[in-house]
C-alpha atoms as a PDB file:
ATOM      1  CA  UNK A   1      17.911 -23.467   0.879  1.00  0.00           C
ATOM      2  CA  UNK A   2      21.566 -24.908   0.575  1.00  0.00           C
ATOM      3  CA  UNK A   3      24.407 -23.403  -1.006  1.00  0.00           C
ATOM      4  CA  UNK A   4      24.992 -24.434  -4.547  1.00  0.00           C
ATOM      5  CA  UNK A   5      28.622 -25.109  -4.170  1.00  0.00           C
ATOM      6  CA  UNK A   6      30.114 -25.393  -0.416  1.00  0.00           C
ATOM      7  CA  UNK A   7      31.119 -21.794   1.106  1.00  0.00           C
ATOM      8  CA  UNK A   8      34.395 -20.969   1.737  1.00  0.00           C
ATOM      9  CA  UNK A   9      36.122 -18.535   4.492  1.00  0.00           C
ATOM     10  CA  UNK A  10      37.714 -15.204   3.784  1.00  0.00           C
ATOM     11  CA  UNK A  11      38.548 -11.706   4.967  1.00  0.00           C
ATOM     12  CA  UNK A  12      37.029  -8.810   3.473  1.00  0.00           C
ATOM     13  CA  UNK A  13      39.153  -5.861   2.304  1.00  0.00           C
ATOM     14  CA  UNK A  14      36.512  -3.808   0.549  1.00  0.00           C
ATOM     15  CA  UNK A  15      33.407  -3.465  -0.499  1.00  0.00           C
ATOM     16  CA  UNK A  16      33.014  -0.955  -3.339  1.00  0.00           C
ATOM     17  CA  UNK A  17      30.985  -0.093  -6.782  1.00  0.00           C
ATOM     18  CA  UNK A  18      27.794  -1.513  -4.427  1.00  0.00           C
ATOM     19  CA  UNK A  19      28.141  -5.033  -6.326  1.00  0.00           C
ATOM     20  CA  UNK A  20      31.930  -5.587  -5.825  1.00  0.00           C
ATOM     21  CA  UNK A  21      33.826  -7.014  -2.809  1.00  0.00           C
ATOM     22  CA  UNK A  22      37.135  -8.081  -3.062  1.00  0.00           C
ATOM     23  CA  UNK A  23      38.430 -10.405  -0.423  1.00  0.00           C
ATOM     24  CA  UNK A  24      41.578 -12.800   0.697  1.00  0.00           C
ATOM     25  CA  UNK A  25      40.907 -16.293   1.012  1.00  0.00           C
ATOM     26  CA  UNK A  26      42.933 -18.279   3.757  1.00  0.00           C
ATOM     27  CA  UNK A  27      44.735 -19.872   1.589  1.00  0.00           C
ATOM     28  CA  UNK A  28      46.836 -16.136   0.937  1.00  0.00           C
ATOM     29  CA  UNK A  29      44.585 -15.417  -2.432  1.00  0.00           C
ATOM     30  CA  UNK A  30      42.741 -12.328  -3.187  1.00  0.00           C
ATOM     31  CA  UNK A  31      39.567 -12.462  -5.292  1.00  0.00           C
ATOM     32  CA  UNK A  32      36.825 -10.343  -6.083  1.00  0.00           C
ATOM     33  CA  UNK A  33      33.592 -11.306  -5.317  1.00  0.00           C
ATOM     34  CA  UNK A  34      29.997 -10.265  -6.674  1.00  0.00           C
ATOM     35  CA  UNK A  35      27.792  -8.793  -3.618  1.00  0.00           C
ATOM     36  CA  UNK A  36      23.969  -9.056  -4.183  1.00  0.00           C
ATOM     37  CA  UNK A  37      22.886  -6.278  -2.028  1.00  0.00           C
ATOM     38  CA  UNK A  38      21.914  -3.223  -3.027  1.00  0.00           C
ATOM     39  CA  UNK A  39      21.699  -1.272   0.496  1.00  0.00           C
ATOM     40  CA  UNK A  40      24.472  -0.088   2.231  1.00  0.00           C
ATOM     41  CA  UNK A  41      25.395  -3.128   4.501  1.00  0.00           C
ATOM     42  CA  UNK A  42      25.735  -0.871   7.378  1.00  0.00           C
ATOM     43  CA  UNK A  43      27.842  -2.895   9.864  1.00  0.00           C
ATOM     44  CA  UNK A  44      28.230  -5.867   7.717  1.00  0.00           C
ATOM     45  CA  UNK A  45      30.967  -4.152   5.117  1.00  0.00           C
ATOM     46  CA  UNK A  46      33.760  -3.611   7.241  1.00  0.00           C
ATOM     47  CA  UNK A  47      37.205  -4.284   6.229  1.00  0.00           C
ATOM     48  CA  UNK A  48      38.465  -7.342   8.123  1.00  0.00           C
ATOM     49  CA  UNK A  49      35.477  -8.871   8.766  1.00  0.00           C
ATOM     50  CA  UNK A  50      35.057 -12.883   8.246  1.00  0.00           C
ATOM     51  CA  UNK A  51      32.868 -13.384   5.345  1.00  0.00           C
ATOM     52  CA  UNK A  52      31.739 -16.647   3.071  1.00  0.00           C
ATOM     53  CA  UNK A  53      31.957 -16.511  -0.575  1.00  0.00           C
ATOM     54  CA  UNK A  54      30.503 -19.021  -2.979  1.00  0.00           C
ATOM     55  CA  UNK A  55      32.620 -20.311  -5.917  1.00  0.00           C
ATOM     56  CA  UNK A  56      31.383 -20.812  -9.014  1.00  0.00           C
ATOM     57  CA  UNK A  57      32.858 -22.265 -12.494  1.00  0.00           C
ATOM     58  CA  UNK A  58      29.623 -20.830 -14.818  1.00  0.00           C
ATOM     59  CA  UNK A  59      31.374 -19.909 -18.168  1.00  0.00           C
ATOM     60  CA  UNK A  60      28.448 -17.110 -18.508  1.00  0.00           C
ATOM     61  CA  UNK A  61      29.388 -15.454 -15.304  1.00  0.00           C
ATOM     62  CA  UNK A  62      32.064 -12.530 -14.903  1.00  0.00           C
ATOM     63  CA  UNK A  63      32.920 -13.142 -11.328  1.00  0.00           C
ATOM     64  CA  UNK A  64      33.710 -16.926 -10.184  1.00  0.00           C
ATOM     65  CA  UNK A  65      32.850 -15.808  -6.224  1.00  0.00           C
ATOM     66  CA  UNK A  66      29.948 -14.401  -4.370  1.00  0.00           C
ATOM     67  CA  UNK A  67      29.569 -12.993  -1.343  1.00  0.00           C
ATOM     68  CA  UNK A  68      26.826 -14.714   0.985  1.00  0.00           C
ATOM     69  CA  UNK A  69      27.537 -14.276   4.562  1.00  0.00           C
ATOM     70  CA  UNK A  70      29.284 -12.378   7.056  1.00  0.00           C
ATOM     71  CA  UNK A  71      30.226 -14.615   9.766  1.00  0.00           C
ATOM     72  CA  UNK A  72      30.298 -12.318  13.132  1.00  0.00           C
ATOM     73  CA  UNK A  73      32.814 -12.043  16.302  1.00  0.00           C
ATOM     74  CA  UNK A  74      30.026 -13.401  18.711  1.00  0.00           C
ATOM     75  CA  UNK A  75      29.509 -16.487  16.096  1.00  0.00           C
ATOM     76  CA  UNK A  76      25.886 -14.992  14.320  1.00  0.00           C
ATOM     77  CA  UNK A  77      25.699 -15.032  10.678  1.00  0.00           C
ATOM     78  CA  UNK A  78      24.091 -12.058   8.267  1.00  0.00           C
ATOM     79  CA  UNK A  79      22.951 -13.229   5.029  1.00  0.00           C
ATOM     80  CA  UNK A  80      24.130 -10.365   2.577  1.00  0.00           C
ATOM     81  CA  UNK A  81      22.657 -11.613  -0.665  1.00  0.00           C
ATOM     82  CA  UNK A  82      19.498  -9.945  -1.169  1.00  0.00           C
ATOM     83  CA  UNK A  83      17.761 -12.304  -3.707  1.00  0.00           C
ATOM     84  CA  UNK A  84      17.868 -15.736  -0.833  1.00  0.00           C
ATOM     85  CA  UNK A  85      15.360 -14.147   0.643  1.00  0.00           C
ATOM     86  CA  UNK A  86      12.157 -14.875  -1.883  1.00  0.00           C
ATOM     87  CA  UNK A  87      14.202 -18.214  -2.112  1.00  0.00           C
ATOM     88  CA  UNK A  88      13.433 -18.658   1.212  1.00  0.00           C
ATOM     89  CA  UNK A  89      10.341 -17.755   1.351  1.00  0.00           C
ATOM     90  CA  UNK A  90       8.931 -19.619  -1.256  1.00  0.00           C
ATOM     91  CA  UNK A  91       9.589 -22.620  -0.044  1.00  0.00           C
ATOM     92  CA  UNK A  92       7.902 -21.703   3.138  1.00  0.00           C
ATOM     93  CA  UNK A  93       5.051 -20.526   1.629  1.00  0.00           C
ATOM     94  CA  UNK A  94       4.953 -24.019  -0.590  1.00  0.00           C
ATOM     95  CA  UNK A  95       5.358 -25.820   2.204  1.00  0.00           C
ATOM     96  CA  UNK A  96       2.914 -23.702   4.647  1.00  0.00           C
ATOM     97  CA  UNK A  97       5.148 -23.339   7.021  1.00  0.00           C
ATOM     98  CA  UNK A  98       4.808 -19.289   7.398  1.00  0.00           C
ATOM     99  CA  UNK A  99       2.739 -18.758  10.128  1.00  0.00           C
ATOM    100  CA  UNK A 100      -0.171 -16.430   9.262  1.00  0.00           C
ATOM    101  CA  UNK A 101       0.314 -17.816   5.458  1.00  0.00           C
ATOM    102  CA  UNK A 102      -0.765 -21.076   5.532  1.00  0.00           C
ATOM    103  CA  UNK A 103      -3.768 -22.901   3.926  1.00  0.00           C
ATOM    104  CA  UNK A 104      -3.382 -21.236   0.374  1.00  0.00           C
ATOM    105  CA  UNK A 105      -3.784 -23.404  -2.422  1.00  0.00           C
ATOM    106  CA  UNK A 106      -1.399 -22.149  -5.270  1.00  0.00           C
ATOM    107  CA  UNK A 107       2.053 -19.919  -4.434  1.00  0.00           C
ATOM    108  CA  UNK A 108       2.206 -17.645  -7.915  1.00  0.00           C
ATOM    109  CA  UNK A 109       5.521 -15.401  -8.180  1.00  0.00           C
ATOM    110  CA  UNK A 110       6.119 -12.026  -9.989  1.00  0.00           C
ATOM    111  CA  UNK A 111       2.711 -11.181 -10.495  1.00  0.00           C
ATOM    112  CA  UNK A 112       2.050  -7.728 -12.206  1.00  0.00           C
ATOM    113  CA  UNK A 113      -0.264  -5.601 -10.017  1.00  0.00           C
ATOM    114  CA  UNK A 114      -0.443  -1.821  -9.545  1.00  0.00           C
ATOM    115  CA  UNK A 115       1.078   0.326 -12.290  1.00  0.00           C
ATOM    116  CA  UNK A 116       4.958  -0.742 -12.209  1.00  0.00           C
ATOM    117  CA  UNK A 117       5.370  -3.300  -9.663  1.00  0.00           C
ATOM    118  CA  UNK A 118       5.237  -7.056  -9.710  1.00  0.00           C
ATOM    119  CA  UNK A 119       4.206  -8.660  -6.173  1.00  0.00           C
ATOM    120  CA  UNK A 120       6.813 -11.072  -5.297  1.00  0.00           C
ATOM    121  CA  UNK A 121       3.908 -13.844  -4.224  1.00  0.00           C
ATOM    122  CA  UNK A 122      -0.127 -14.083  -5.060  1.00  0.00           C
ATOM    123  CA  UNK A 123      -1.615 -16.623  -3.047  1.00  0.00           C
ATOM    124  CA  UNK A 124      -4.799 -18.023  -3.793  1.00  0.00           C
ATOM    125  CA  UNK A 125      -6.920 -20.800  -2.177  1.00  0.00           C
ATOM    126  CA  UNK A 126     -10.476 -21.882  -2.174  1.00  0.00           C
ATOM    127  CA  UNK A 127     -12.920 -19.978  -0.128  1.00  0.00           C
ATOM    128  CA  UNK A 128     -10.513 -17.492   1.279  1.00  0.00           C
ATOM    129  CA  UNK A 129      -9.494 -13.720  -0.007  1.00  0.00           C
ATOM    130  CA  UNK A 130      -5.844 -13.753  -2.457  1.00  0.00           C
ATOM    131  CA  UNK A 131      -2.915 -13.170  -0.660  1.00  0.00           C
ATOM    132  CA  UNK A 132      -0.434 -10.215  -2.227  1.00  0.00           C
ATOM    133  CA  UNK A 133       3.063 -10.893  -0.398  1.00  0.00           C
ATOM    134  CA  UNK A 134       5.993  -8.321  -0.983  1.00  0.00           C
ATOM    135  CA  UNK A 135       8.980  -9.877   1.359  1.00  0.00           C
ATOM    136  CA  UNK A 136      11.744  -7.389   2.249  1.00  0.00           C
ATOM    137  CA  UNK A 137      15.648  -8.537   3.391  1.00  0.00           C
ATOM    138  CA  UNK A 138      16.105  -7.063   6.681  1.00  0.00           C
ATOM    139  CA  UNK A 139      20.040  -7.541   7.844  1.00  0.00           C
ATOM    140  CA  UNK A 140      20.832  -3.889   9.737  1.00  0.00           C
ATOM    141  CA  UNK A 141      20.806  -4.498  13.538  1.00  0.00           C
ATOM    142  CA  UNK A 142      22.238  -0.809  15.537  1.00  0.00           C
ATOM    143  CA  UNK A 143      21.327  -2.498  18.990  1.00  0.00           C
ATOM    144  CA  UNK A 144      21.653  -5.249  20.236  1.00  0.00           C
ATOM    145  CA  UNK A 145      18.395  -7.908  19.357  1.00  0.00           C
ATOM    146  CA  UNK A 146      16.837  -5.356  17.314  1.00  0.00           C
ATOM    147  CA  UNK A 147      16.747  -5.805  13.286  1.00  0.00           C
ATOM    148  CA  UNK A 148      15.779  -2.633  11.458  1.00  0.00           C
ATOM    149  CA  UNK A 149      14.403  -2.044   7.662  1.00  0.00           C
ATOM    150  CA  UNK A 150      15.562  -0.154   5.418  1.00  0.00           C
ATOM    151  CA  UNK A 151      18.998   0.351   6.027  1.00  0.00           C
ATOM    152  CA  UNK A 152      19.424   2.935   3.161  1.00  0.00           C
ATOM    153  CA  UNK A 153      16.842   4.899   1.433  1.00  0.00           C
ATOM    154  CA  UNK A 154      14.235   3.218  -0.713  1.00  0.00           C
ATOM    155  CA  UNK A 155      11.810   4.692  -3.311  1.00  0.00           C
ATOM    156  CA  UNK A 156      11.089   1.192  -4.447  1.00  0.00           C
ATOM    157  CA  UNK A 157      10.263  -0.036  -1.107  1.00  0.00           C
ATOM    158  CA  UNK A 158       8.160   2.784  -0.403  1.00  0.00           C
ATOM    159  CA  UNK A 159       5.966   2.466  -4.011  1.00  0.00           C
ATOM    160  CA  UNK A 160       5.752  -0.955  -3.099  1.00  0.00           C
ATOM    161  CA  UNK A 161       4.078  -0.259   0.087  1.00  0.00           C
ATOM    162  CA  UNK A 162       1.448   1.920  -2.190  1.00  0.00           C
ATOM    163  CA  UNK A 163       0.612  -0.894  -4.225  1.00  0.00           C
ATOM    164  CA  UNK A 164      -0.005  -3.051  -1.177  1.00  0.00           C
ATOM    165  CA  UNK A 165      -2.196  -0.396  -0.238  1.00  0.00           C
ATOM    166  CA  UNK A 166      -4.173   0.321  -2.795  1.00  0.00           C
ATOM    167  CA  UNK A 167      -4.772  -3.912  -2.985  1.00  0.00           C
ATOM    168  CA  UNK A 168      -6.070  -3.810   0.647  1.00  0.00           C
ATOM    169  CA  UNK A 169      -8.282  -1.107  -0.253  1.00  0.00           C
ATOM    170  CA  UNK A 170      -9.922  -3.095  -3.208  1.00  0.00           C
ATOM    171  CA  UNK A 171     -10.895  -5.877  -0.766  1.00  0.00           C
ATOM    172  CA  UNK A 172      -7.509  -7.921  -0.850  1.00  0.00           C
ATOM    173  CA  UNK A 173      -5.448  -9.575   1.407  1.00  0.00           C
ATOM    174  CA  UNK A 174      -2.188  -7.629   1.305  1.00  0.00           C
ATOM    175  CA  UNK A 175       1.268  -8.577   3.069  1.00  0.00           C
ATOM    176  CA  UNK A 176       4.539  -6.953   3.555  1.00  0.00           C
ATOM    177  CA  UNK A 177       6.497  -9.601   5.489  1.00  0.00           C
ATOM    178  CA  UNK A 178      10.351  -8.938   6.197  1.00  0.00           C
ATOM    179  CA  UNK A 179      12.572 -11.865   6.772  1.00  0.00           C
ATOM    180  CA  UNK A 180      15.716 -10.899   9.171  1.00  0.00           C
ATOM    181  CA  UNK A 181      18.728 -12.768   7.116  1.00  0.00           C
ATOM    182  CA  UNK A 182      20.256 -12.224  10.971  1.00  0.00           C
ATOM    183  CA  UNK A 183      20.722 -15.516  13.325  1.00  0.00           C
ATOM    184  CA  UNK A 184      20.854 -12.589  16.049  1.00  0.00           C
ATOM    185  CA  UNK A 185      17.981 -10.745  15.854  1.00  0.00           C
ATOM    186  CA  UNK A 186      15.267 -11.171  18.569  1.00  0.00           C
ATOM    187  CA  UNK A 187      12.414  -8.653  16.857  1.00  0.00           C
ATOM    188  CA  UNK A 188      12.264  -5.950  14.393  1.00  0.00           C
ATOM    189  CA  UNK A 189      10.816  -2.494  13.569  1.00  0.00           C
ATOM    190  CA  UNK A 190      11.790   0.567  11.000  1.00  0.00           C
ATOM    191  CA  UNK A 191      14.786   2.714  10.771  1.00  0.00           C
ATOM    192  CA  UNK A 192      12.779   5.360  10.559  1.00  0.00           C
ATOM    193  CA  UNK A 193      15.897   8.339  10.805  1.00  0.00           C
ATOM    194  CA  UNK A 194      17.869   6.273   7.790  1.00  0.00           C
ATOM    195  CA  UNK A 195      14.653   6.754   5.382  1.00  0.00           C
ATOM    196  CA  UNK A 196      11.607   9.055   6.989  1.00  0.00           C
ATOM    197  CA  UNK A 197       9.553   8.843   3.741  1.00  0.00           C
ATOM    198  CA  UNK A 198       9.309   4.860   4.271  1.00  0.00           C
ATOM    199  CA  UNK A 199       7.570   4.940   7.674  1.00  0.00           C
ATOM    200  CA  UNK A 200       5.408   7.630   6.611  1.00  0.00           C
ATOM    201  CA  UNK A 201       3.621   5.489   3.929  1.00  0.00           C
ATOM    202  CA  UNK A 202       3.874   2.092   5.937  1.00  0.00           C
ATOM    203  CA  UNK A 203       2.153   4.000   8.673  1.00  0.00           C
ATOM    204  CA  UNK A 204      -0.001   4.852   5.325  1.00  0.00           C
ATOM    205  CA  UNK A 205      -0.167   1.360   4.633  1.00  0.00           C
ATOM    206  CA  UNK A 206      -0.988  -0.004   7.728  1.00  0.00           C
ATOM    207  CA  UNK A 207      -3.826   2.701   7.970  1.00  0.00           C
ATOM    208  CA  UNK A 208      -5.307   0.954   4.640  1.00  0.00           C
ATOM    209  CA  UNK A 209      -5.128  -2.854   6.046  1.00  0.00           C
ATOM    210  CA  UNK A 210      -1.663  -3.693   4.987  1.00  0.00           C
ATOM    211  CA  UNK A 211      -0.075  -6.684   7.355  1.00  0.00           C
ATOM    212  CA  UNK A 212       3.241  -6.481   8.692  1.00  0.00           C
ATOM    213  CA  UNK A 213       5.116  -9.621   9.484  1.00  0.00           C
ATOM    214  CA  UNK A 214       8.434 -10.665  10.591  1.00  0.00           C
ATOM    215  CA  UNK A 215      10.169 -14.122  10.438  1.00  0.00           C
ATOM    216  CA  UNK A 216      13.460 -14.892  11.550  1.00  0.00           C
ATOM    217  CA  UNK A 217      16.263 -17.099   9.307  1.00  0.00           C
ATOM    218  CA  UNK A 218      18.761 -20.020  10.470  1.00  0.00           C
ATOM    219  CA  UNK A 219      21.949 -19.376   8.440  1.00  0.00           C
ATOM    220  CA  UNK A 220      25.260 -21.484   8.558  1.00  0.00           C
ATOM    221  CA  UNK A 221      27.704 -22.037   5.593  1.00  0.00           C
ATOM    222  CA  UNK A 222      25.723 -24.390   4.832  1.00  0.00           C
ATOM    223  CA  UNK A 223      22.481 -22.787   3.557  1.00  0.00           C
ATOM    224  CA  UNK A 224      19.533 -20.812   4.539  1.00  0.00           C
ATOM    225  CA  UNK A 225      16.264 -21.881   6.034  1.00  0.00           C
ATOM    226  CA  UNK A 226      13.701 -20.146   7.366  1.00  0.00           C
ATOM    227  CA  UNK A 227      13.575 -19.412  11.258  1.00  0.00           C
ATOM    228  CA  UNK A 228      10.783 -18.917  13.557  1.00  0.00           C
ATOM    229  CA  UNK A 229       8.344 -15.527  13.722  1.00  0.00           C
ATOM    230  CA  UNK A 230       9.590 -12.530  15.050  1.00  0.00           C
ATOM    231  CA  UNK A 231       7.829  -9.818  16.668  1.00  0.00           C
ATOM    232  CA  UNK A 232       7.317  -6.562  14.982  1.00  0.00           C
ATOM    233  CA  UNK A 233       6.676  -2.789  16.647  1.00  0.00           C
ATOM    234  CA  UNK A 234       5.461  -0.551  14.649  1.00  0.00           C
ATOM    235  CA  UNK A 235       7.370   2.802  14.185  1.00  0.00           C
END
């Protein structure tokens, strides 16, 4: 997934209002951007930080920059915007390049199931069990090579891992895979003291036949593509 419109380099100042970031560009300009993340960015919203914004010129839009990377010290990127990551993954579902994914037929997204939710993907093929995919944006790492999910409390995430369930337990195939919008991250597991409630029903989840699976990202300004498998412990 490329960029729409060629990144360019700035310096945060502060995040704030969750969807806000202003920032100075090098050129001695201070803008504010739009941040797609709902979390709480731990260790990706300090002030100072390098970060890549996206311009834009869309009449329609409020903001005419948006925050899509933090680039760090060591030279990793994070992905911060929330919403590249069904990008992402639907074009590696499409093009069967998820491994454990492959071999489905027809990639359907935002399909209603449960009693509120809408899976992010429904994959169907020929002879073979529907797929229900949710795909979570992992970017909190607190040690080094490890990539942890959630990074803030999530009652979304955690009815989302009910629905899952309750499809396994009718006879479907049901998914959770996280992608880790982190160039560092080496394998990935829970942050189970940021949102207790969370591993209790994946544990839940997992009881009733829901997979877990992990896949890494290669991020530059450039774009976003997806990486290779990473492993995942259970909490």
């Amino acid at each position: 997934m490329r960029f729409q419109t060629p990144l360019v380099p700035a310096t945060l100042i502060r995040r704030y209002k969750r969807f806000l970031a202003d920032a100075t560009l090098d050129d001695g300009r201070e803008v504010t951007a739009h941040c797609a993340n709902p979390g709480s960015m731990m260790g990706l919203a300090t002030p100072g930080s390098r970060i890549w914004l996206e311009p834009n010129d869309d009449p329609k839009r409020k903001l005419k920059w948006a925050w899509k990377l933090v680039e760090h010290a060591d030279g990793h990127f994070t992905g911060v915007d929330t919403g590249a990551a069904n990008r992402v993954v639907r074009a590696g579902l499409e093009a069967g390049a998820i491994a454990g994914l492959e071999g489905y037929d027809t990639v359907r997204p935002e399909v209603r199931y449960g009693e509120k939710s809408r899976a992010d993907f429904l994959l169907t093929g020929a002879d073979r069990a529907e797929a229900w995919v949710e795909v979570k944006s992992v970017t909190l790492s607190r040690t080094s090579g490890l990539a942890e999910f959630p990074d803030s409390v999530t009652a979304r995430g955690a009815r989302h891992l009910d629905e899952l369930a309750a499809m396994a337990g009718s006879g479907a195939r049901a998914v959770m895979l996280y992608l880790v919008q982190r160039t560092d991250a080496e394998r990935v597991t829970l942050a189970a003291d940021i949102d207790p409630a969370y591993a209790d029903r994946f544990r839940a989840a997992r009881a009733a036949g829901v997979e877990a699976l992990a896949v890494g990202c290669t991020i530059s300004p450039a774009g976003i593509g997806l990486g290779a498998p990473l492993p995942f412990t259970d909490p």
